[in-house]
N, C-alpha and C. Protein backbone atom coordinates (compact mmCIF):
# COMPACT_ATOMS: atom_id res chain seq x y z
N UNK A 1 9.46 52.95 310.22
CA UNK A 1 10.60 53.56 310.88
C UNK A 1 10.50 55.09 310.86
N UNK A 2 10.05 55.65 309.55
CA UNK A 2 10.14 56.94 309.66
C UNK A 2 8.77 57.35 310.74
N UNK A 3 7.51 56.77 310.55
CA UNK A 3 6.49 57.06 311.43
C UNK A 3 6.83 57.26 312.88
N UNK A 4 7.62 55.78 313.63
CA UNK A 4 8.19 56.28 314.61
C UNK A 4 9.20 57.36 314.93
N UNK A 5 9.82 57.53 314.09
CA UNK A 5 11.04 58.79 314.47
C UNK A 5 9.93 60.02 314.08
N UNK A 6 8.85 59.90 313.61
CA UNK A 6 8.19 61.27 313.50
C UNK A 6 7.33 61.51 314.69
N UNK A 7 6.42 60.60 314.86
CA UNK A 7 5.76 60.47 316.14
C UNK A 7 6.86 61.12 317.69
N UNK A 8 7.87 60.41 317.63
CA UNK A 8 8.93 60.61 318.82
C UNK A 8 9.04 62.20 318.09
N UNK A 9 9.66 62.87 317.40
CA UNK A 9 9.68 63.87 317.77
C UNK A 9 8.36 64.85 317.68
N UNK A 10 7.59 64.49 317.65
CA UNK A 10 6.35 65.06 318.06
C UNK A 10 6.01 65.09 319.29
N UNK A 11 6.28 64.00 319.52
CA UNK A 11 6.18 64.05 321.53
C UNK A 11 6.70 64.82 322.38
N UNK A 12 8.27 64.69 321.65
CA UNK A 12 9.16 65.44 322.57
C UNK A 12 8.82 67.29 322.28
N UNK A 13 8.15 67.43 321.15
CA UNK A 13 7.78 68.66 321.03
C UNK A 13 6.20 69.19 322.00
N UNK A 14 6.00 68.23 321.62
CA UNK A 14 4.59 68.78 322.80
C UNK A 14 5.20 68.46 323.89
N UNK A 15 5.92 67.74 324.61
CA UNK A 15 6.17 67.72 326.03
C UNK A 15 6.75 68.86 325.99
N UNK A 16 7.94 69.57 325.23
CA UNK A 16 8.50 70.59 325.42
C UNK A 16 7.47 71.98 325.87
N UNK A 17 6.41 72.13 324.39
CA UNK A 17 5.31 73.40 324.71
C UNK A 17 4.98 72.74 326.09
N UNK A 18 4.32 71.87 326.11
CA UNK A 18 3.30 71.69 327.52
C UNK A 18 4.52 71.91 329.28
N UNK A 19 5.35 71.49 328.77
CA UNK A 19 6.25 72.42 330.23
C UNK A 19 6.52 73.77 330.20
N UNK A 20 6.55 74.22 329.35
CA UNK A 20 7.17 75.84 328.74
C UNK A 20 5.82 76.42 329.42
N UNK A 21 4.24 76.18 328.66
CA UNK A 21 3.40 76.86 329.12
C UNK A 21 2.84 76.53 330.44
N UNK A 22 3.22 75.20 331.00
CA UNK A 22 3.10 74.89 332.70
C UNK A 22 4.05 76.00 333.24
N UNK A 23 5.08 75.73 333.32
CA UNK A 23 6.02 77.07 333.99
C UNK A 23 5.51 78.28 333.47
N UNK A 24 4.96 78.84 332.54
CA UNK A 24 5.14 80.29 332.31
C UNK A 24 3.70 80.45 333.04
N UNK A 25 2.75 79.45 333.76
CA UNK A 25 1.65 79.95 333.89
C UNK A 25 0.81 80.21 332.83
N UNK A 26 0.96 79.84 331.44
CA UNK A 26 -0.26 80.34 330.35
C UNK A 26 -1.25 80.01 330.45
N UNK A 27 -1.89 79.24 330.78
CA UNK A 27 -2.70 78.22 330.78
C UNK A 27 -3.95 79.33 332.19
N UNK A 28 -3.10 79.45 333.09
CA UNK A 28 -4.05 80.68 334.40
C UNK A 28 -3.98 81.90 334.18
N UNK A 29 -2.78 82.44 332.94
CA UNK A 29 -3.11 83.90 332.64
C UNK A 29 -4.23 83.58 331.36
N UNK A 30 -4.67 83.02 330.90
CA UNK A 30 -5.27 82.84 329.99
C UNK A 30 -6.96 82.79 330.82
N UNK A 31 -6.98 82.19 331.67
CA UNK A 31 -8.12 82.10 332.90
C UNK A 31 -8.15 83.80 333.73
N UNK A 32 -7.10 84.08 333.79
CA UNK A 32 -7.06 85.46 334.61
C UNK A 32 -6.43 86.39 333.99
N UNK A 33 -6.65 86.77 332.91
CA UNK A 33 -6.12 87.61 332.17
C UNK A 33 -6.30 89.06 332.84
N UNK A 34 -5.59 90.16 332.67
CA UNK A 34 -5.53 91.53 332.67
C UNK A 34 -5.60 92.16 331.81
N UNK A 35 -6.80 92.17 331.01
CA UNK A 35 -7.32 93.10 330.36
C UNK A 35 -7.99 94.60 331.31
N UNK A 36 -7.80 95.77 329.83
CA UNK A 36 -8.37 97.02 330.57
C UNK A 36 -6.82 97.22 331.59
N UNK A 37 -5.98 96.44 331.40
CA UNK A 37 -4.62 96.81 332.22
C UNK A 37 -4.13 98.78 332.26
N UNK A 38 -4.69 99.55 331.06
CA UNK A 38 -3.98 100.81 331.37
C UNK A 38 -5.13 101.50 332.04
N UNK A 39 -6.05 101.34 332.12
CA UNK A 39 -7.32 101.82 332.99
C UNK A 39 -6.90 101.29 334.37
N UNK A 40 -7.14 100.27 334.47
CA UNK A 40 -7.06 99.45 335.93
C UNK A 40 -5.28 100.05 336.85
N UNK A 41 -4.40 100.14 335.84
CA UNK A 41 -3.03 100.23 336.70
C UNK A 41 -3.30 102.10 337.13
N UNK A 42 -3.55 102.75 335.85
CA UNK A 42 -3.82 104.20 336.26
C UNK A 42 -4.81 104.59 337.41
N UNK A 43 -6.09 104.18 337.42
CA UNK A 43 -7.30 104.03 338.44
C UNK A 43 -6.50 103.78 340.03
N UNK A 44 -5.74 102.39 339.79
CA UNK A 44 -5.69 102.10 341.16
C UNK A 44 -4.20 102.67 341.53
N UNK A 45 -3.31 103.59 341.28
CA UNK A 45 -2.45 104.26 341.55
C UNK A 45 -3.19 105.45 341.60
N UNK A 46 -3.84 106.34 341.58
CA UNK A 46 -4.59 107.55 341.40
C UNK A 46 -5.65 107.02 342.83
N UNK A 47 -6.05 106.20 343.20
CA UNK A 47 -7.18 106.06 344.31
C UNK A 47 -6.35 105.29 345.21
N UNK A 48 -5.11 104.79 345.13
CA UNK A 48 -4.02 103.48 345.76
C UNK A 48 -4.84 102.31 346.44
N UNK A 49 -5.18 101.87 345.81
CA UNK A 49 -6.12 100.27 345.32
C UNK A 49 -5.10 99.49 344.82
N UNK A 50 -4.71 98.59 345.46
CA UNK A 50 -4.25 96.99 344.49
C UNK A 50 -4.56 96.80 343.59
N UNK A 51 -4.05 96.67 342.22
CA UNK A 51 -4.81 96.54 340.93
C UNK A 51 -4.94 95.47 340.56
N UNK A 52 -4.36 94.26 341.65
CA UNK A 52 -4.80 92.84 341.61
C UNK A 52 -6.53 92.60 342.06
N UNK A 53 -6.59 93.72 342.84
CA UNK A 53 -7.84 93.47 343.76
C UNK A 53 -8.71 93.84 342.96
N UNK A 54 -8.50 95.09 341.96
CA UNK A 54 -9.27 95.16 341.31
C UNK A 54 -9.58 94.88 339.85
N UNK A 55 -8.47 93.74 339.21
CA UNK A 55 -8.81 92.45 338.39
C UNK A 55 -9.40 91.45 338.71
N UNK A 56 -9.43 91.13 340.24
CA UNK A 56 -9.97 90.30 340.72
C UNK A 56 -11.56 90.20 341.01
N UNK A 57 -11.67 91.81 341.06
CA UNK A 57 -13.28 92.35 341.24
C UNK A 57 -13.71 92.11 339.89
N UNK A 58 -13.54 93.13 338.94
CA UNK A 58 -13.67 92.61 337.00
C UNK A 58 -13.70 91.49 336.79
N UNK A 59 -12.98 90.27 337.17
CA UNK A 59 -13.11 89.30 336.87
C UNK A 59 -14.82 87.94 337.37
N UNK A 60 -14.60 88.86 338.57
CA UNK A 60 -15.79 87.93 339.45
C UNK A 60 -17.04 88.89 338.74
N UNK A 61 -17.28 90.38 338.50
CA UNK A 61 -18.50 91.11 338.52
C UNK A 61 -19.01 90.66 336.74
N UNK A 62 -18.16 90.91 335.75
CA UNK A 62 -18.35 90.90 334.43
C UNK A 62 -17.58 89.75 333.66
N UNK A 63 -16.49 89.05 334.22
CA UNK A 63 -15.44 88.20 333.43
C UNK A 63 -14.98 89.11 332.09
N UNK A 64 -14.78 90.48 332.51
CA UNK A 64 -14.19 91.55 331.62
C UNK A 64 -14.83 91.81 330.28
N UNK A 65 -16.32 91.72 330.62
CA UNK A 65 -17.75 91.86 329.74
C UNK A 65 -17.79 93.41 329.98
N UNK A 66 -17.56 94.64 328.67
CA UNK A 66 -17.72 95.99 329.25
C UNK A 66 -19.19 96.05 328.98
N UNK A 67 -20.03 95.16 328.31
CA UNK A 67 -21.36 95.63 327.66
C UNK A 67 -22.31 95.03 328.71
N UNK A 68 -22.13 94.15 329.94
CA UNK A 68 -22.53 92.96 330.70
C UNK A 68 -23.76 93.94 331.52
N UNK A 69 -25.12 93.65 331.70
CA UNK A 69 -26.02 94.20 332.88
C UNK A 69 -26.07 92.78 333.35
N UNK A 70 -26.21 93.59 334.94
CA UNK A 70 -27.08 92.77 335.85
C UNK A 70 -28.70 92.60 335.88
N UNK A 71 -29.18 91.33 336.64
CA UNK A 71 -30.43 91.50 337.27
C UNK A 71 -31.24 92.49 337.63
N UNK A 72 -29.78 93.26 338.65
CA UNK A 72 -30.04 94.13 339.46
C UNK A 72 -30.00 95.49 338.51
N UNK A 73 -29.64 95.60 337.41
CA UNK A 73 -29.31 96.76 336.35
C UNK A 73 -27.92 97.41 336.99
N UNK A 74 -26.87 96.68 337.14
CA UNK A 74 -25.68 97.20 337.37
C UNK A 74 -25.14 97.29 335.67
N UNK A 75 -24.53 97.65 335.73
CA UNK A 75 -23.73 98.00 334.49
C UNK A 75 -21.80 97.60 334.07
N UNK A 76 -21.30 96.67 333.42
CA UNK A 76 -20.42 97.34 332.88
C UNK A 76 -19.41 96.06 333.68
N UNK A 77 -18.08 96.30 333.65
CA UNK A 77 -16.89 95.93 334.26
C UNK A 77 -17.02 95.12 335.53
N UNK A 78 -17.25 96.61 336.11
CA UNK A 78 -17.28 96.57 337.58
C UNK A 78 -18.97 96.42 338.00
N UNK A 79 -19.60 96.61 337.17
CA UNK A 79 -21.09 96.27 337.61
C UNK A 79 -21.42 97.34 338.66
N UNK A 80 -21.40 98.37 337.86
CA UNK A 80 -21.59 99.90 338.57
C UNK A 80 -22.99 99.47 338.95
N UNK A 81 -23.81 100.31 340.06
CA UNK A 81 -25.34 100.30 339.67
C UNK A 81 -25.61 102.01 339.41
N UNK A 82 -26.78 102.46 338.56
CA UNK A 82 -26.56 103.33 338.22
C UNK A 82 -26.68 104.74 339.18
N UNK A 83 -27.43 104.35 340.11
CA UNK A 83 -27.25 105.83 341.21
C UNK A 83 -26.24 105.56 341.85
N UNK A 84 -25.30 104.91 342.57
CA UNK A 84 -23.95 104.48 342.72
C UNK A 84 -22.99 105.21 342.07
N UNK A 85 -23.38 105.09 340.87
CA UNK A 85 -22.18 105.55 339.52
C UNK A 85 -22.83 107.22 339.75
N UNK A 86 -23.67 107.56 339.77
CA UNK A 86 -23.72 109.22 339.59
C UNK A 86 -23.48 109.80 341.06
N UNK A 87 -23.89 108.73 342.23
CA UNK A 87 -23.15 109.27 343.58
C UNK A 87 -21.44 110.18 343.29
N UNK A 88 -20.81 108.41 343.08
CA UNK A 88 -19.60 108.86 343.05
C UNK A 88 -19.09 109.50 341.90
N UNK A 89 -19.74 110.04 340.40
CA UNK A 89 -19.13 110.89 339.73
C UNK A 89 -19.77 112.29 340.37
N UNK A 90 -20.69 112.51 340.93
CA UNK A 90 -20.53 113.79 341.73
C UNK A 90 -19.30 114.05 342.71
N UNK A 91 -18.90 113.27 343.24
CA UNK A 91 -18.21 112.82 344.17
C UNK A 91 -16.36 113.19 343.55
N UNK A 92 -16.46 112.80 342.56
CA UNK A 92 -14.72 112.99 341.48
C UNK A 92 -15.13 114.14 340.65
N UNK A 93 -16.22 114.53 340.64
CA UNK A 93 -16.28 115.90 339.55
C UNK A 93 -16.54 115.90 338.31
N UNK A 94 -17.03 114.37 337.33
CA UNK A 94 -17.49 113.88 336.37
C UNK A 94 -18.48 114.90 336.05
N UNK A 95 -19.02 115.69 335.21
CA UNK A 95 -20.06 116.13 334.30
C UNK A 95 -20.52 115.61 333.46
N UNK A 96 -22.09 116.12 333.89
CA UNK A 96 -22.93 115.42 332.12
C UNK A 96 -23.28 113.85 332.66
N UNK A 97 -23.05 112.87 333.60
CA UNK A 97 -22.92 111.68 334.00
C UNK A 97 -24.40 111.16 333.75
N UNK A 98 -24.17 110.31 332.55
CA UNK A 98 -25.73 109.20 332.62
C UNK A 98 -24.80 107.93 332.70
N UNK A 99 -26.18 107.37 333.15
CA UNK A 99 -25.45 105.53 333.34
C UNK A 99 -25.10 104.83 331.99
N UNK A 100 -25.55 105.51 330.89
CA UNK A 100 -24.80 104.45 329.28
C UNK A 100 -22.99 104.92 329.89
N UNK A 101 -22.88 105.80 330.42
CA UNK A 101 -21.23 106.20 330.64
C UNK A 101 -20.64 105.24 331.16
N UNK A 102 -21.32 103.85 331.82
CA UNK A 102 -21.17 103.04 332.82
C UNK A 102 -20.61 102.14 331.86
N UNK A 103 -21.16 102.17 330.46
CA UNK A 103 -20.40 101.02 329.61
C UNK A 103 -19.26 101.11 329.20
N UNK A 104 -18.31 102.39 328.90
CA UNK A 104 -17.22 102.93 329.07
C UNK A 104 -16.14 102.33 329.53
N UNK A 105 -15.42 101.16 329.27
CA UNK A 105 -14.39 100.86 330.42
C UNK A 105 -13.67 101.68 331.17
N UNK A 106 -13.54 103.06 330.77
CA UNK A 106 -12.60 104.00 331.65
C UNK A 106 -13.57 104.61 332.61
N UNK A 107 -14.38 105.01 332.45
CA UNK A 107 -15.28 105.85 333.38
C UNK A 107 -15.71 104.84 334.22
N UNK A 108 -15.88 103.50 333.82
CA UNK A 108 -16.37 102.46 334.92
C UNK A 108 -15.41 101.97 335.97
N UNK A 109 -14.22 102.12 334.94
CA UNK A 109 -13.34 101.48 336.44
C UNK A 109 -12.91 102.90 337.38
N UNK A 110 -12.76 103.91 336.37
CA UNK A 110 -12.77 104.70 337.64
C UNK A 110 -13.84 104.85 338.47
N UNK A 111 -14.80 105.18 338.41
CA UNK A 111 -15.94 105.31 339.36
C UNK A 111 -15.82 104.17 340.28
N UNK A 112 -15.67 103.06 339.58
CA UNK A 112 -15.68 101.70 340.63
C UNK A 112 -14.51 101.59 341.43
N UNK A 113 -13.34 101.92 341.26
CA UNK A 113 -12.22 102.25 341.72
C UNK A 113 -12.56 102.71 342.88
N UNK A 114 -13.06 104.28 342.85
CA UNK A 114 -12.73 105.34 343.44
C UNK A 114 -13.59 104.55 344.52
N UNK A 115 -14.74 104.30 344.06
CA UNK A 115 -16.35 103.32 345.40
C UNK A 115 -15.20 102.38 346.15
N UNK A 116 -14.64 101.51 345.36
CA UNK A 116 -13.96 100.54 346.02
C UNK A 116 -12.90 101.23 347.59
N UNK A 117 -12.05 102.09 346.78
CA UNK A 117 -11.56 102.87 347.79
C UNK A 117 -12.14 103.73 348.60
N UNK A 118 -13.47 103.64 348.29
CA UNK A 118 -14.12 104.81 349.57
C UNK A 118 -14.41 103.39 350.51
N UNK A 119 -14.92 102.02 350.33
CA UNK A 119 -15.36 101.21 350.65
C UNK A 119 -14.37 100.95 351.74
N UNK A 120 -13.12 100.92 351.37
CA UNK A 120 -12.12 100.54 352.24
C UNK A 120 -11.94 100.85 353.06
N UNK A 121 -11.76 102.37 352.98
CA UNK A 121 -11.67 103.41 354.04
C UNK A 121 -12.48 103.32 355.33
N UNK A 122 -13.78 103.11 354.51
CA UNK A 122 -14.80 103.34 355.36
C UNK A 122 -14.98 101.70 356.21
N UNK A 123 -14.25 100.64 355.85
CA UNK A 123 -13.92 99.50 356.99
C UNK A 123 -12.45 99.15 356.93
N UNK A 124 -12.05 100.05 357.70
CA UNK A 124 -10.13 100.38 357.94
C UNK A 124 -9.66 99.47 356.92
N UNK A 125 -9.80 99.14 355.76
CA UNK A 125 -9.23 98.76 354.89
C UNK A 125 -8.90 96.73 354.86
N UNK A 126 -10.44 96.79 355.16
CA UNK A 126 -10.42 95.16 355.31
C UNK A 126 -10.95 94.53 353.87
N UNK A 127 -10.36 94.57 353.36
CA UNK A 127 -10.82 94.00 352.03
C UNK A 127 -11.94 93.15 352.13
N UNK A 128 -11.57 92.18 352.84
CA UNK A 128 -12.88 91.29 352.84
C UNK A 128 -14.48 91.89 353.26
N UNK A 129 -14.48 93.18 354.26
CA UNK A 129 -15.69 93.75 354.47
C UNK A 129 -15.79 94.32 353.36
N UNK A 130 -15.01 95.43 352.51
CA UNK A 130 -15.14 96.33 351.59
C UNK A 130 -15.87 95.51 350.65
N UNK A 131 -15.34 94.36 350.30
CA UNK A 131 -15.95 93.73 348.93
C UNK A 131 -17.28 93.19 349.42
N UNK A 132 -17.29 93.07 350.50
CA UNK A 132 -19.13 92.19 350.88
C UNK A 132 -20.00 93.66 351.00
N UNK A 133 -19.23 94.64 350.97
CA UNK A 133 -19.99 95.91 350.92
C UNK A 133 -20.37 96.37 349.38
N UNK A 134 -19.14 96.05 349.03
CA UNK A 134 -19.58 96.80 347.57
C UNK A 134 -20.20 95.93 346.45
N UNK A 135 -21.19 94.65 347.09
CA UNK A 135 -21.39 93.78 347.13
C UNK A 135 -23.23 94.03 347.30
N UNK A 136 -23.05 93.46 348.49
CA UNK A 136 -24.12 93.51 349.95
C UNK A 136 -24.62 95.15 350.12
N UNK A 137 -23.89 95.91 350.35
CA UNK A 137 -24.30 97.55 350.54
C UNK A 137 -23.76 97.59 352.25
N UNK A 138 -22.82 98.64 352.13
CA UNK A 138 -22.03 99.37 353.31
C UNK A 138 -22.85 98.95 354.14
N UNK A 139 -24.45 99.75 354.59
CA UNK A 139 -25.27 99.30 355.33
C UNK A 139 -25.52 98.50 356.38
N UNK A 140 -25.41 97.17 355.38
CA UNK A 140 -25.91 95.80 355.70
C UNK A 140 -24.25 95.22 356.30
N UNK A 141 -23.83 95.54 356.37
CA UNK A 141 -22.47 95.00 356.22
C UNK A 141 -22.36 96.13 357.94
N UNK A 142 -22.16 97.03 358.15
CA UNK A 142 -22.69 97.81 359.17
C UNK A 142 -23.36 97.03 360.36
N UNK A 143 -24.50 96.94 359.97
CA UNK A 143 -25.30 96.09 360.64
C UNK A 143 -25.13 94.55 361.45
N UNK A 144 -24.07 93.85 360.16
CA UNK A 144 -23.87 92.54 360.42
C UNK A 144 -22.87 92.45 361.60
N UNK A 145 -22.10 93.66 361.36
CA UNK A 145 -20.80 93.92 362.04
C UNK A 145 -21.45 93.94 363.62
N UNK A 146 -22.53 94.69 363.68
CA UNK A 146 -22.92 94.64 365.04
C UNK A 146 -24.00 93.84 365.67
N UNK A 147 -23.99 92.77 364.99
CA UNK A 147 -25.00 91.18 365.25
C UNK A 147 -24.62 89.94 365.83
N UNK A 148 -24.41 89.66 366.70
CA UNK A 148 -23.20 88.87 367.25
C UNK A 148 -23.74 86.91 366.45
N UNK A 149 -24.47 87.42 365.76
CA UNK A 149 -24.82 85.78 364.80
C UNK A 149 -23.90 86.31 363.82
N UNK A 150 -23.60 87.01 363.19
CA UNK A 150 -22.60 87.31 361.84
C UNK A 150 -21.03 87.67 362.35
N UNK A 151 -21.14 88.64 363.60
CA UNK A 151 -19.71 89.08 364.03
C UNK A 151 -19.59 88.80 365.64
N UNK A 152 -18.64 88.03 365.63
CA UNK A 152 -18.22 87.55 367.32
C UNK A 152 -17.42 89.00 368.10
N UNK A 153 -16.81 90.21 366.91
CA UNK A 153 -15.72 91.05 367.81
C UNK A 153 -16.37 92.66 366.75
N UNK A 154 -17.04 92.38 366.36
CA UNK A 154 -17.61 93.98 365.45
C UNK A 154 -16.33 94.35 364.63
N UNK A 155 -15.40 94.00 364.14
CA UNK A 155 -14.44 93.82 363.20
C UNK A 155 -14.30 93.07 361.93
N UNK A 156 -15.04 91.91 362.08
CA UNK A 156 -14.76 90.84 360.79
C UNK A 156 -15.71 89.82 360.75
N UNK A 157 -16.39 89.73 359.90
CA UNK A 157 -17.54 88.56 359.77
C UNK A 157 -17.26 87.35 359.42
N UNK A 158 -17.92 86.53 361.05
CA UNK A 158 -17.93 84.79 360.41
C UNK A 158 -18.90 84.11 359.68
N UNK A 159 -19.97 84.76 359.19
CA UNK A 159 -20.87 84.65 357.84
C UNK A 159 -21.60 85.57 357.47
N UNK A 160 -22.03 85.67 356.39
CA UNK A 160 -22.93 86.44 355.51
C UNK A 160 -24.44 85.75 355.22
N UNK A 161 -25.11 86.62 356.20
CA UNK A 161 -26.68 85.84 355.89
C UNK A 161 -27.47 86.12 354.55
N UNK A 162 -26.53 87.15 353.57
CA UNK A 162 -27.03 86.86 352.01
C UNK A 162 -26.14 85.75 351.29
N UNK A 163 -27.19 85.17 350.56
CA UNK A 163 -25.72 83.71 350.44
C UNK A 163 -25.14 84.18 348.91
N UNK A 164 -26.09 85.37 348.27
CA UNK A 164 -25.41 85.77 347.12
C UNK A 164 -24.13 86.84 347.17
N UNK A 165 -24.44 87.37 348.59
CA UNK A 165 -23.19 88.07 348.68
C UNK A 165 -21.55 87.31 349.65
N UNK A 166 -22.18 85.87 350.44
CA UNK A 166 -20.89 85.04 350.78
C UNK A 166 -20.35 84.59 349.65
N UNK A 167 -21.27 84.09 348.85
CA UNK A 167 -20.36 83.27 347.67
C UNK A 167 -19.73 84.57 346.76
N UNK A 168 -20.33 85.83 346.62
CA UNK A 168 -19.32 86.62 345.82
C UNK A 168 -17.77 87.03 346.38
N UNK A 169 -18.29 87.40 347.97
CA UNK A 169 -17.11 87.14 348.92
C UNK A 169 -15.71 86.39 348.57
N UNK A 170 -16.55 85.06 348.90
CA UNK A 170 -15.49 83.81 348.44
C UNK A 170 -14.99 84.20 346.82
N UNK A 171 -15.43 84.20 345.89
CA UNK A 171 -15.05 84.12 344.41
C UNK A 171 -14.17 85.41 344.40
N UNK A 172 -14.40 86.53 345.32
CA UNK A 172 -13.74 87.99 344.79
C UNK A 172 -12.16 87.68 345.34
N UNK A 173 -12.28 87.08 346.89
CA UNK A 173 -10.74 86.61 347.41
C UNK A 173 -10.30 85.77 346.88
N UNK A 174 -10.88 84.73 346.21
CA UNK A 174 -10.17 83.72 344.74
C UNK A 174 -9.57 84.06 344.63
N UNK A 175 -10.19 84.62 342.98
CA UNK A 175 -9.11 85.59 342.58
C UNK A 175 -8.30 86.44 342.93
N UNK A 176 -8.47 86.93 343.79
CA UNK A 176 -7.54 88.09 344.24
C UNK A 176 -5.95 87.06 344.66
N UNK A 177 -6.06 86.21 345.03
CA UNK A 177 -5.12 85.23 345.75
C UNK A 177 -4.14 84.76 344.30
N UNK A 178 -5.09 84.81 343.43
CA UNK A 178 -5.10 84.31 342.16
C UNK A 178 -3.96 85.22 341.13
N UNK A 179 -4.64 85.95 341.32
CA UNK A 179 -3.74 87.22 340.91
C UNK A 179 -2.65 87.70 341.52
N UNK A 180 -2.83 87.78 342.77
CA UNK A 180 -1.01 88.43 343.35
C UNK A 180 -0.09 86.99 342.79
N UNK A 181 -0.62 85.92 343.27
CA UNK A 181 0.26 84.83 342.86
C UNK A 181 0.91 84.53 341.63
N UNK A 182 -0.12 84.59 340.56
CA UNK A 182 0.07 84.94 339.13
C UNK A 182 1.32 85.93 339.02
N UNK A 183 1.06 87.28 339.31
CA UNK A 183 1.44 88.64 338.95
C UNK A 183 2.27 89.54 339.39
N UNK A 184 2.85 88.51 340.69
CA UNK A 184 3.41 89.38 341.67
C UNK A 184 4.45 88.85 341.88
N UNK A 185 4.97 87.26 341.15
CA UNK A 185 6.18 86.82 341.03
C UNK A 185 7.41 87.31 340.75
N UNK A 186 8.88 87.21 341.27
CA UNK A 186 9.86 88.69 341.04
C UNK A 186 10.65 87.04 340.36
């Protein structure tokens, strides 16, 4: 008798946590966390970047690894690459700039920030090109735009003939979807 009355309220206690953390979302902030939050909110108010967009980038480039290299020898967060990263700290006025600075979470998301927002600019602010750019390389993304196998209207691409940069594509708007939804609840 007592086993059952202990068992029952054990149940009713985990059913209780397990709805509490279904509604509060714990379970996907725990998957999409916002770490590096006073870097990332300062960065993207200072360059006016979505700072969903760019948890969403951190999340897909490093899974918020500040020590993480690439293949490619990108670096860091945002997976700076290192002439990239000294472009644009010439670019903000950074001194002294070597790429170990890239491991830095502050110097990385700004630099990556600031790229991200030049990225934008430079395709009227289509997120989806910007990220296959900062991705793929402005360039190529340029190019695709004016290939009528990748772009039917020179505005917006119906595929990416690098398949490492469609699938980053896809994973970066994930999250991003992921995040306003999460984060943006009133």
């Amino acid at each position: 008798m007592i086993l059952k009355k202990f068992l029952l309220i054990f149940a009713i206690i985990v059913t209780l946590l397990t709805a509490y953390l279904v509604k509060t979302n714990w379970f996907l902030k725990q998957m999409y966390p916002r770490k590096y939050s006073e870097q990332v909110y300062f960065y993207s108010k200072q360059y006016n970047v979505d700072p969903n967009l760019i948890f969403a980038m951190i999340k897909a480039e490093s899974n918020f690894n500040p020590r993480i290299v690439s293949h490619k020898e990108a670096i860091g967060l945002m997976q700076v690459i290192p002439e990239t990263g000294g472009w644009v700290a010439e670019n903000i006025g950074i001194k002294g700039y070597n790429k170990d600075m890239l491991f830095n979470p502050d110097y990385n998301i700004n630099i990556g920030t600031w790229y991200l927002k030049y990225l934008l600019k430079q395709f009227n602010n289509n997120v989806t090109l910007a990220v296959a750019a900062y991705n793929g390389g402005s360039g190529n993304v340029l190019n695709w735009l004016k290939d009528k196998r990748y772009s039917e209207n020179g505005s917006n691409l119906k595929n990416v003939p690098f398949p490492e940069t469609d699938k980053y594509i896809k994973k970066v708007i994930k999250n991003y979807r992921i995040y306003q939804n999460l984060y943006n609840k009133k």
